[in-house]
N, C-alpha and C. Protein backbone atom coordinates (compact mmCIF):
# COMPACT_ATOMS: atom_id res chain seq x y z
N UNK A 1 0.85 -1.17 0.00
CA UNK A 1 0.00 0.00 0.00
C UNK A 1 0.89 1.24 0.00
N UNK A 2 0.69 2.18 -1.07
CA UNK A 2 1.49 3.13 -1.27
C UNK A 2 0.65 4.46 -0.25
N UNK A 3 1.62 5.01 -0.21
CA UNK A 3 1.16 6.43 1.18
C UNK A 3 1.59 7.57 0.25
N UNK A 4 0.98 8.85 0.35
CA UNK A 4 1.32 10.18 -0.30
C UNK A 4 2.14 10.68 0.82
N UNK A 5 3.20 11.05 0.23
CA UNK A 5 4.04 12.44 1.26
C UNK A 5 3.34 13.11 1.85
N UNK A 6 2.25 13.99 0.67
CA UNK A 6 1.56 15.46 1.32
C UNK A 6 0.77 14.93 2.49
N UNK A 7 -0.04 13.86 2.77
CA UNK A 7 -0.95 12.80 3.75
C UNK A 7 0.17 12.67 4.91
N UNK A 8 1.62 12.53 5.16
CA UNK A 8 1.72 11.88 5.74
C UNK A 8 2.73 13.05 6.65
N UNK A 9 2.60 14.22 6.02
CA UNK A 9 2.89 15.49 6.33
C UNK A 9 2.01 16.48 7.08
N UNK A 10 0.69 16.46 6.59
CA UNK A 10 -0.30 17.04 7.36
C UNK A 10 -0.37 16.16 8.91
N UNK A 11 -0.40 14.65 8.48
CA UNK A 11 -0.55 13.85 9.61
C UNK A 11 0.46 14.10 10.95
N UNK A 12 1.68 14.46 10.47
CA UNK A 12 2.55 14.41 11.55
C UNK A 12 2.79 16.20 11.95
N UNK A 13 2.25 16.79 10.64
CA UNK A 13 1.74 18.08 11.25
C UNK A 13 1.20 18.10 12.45
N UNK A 14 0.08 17.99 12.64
CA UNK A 14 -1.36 17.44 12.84
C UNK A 14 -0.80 17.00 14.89
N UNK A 15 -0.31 15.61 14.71
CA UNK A 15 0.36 15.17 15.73
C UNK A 15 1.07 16.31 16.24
N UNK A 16 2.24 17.07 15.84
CA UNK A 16 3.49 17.59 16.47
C UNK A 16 2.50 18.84 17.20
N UNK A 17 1.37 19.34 16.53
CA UNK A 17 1.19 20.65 17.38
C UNK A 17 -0.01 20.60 18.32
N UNK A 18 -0.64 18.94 18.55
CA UNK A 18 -1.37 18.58 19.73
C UNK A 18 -0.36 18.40 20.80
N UNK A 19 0.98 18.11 20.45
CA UNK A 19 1.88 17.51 21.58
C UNK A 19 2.47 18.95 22.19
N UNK A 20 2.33 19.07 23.65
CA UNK A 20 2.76 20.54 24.09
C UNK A 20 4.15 20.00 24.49
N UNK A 21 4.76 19.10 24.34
CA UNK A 21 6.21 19.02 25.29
C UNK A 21 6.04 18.71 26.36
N UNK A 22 7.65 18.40 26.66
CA UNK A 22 8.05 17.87 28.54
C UNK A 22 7.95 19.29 28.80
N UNK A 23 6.95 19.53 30.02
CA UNK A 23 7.11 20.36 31.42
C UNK A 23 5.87 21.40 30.87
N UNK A 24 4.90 20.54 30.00
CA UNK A 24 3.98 21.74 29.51
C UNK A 24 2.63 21.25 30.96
N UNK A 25 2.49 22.27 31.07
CA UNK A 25 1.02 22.27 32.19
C UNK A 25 -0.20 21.93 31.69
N UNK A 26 -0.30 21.77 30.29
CA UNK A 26 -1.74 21.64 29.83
C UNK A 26 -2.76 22.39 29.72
N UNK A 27 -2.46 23.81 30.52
CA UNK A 27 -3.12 24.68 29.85
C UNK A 27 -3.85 25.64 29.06
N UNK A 28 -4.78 25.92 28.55
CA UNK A 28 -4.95 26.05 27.41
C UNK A 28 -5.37 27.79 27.33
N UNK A 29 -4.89 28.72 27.12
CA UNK A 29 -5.39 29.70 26.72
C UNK A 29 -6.88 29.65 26.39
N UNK A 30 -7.53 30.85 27.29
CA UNK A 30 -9.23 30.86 26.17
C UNK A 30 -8.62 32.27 25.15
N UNK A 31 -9.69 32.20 24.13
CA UNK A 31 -9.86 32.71 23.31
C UNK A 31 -10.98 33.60 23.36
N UNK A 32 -10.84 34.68 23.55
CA UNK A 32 -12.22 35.59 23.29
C UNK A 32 -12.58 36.15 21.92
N UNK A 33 -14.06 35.86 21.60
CA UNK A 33 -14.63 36.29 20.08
C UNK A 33 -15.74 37.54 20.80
N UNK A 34 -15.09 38.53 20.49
CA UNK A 34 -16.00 39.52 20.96
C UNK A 34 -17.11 39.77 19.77
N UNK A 35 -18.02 40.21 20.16
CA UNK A 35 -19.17 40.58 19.50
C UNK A 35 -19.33 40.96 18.00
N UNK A 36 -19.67 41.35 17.11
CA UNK A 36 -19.78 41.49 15.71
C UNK A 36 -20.47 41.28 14.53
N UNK A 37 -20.64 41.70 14.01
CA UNK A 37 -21.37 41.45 12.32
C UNK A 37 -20.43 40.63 11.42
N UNK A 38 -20.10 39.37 10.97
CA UNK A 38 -19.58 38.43 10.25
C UNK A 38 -20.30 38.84 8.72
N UNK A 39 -19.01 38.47 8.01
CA UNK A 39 -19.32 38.38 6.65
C UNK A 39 -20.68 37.90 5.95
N UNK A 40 -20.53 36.68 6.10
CA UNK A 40 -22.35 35.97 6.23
C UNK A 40 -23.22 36.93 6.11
N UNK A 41 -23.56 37.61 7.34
CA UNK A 41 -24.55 38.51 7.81
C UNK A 41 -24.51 39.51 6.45
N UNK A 42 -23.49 39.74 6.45
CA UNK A 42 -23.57 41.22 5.41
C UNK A 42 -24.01 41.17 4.61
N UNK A 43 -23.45 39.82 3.90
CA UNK A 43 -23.81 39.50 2.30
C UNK A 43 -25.12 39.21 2.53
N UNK A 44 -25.89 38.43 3.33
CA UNK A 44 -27.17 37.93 3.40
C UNK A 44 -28.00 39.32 3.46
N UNK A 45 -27.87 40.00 3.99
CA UNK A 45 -28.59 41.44 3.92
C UNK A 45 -28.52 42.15 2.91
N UNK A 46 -27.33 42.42 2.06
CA UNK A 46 -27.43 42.79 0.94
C UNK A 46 -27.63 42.23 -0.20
N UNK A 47 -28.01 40.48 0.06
CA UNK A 47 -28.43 39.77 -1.24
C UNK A 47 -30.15 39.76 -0.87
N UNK A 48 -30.56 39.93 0.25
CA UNK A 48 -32.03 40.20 0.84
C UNK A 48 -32.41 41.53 -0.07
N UNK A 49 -31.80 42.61 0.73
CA UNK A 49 -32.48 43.71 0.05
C UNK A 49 -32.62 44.03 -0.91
N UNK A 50 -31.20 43.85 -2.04
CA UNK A 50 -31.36 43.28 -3.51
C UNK A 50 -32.58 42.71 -4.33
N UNK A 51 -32.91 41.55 -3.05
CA UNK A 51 -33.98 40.53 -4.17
C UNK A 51 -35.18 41.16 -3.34
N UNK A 52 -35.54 41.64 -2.23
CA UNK A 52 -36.99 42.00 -1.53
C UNK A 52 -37.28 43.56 -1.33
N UNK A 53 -36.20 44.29 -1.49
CA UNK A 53 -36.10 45.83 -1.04
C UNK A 53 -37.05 46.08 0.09
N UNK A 54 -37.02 44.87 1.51
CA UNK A 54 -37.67 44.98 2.27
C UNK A 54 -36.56 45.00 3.68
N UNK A 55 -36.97 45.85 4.40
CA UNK A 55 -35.79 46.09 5.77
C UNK A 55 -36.17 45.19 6.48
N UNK A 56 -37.50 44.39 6.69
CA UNK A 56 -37.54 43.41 7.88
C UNK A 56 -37.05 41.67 7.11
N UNK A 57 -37.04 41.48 5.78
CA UNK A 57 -36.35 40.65 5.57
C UNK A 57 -35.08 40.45 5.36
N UNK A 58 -34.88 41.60 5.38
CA UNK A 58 -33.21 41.49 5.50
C UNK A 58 -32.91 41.65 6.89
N UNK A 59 -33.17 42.08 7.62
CA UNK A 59 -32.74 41.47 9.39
C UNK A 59 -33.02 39.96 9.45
N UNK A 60 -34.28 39.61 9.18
CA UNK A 60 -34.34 38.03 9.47
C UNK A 60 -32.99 37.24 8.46
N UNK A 61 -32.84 37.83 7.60
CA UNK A 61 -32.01 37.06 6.32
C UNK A 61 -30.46 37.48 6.95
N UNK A 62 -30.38 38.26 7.65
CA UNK A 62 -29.45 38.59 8.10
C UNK A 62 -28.73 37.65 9.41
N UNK A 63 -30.15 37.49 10.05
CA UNK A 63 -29.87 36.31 11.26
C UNK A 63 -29.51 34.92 10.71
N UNK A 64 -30.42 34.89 9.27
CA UNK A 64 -29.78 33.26 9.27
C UNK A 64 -28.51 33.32 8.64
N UNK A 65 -27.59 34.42 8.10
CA UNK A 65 -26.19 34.58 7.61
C UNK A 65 -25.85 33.69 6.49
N UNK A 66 -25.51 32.77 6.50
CA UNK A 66 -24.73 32.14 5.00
C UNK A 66 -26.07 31.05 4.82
N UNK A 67 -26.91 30.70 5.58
CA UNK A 67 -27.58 29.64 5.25
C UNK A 67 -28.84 30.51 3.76
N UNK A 68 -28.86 31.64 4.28
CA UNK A 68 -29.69 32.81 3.24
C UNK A 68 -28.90 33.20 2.08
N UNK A 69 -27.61 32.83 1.83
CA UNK A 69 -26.66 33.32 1.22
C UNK A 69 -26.67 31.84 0.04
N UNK A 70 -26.41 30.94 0.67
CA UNK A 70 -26.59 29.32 -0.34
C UNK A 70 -27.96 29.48 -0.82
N UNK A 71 -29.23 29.75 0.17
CA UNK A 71 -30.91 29.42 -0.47
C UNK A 71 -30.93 30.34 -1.58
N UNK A 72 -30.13 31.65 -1.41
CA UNK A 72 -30.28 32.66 -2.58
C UNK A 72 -29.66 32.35 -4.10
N UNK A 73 -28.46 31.85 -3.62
CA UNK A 73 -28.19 30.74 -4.58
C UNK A 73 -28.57 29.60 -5.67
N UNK A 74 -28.91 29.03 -4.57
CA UNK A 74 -29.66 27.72 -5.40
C UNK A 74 -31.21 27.97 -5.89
N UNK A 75 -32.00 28.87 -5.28
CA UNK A 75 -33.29 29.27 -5.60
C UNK A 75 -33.34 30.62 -6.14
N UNK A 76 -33.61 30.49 -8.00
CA UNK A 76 -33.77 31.66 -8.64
C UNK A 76 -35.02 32.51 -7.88
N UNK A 77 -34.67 33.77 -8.23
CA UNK A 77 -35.86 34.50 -8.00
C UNK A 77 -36.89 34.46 -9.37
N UNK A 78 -38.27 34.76 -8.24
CA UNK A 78 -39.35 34.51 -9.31
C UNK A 78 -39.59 36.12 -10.24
């Protein structure tokens, strides 16, 4: 069974930067995501108002973010 380099590179990638070393405490830094408007959101509001020129569907279209962004997509407008 033949193995790819690039496979066996990510893999030990992968391994080397779960392993913290001798004398690591295991601690893990948190990460804070402070508050914000994401890309998603934006586009979904401006592909809303585009197709509805309505302000309350583009807040709702806005909440569902990329999932409004694919439906707009795949479903032509009528």
């Amino acid at each position: 069974m033949r193995t790819s380099y690039p496979f066996l590179f990510v893999l030990l990638s992968l391994l080397t930067a779960c392993y913290g070393g001798p004398g690591d405490s295991g601690y893990v830094v948190p990460v804070y995501v402070g508050p914000g408007i994401g890309l998603g959101t934006v586009i979904a509001v401006v592909v809303s108002w585009s197709r509805n020129k309505s302000i309350l569907w583009a807040i709702i279209h806005g909440f569902l973010g990329w999932f409004y962004v694919i439906y707009a997509l795949l479903v032509p407008k009528k």
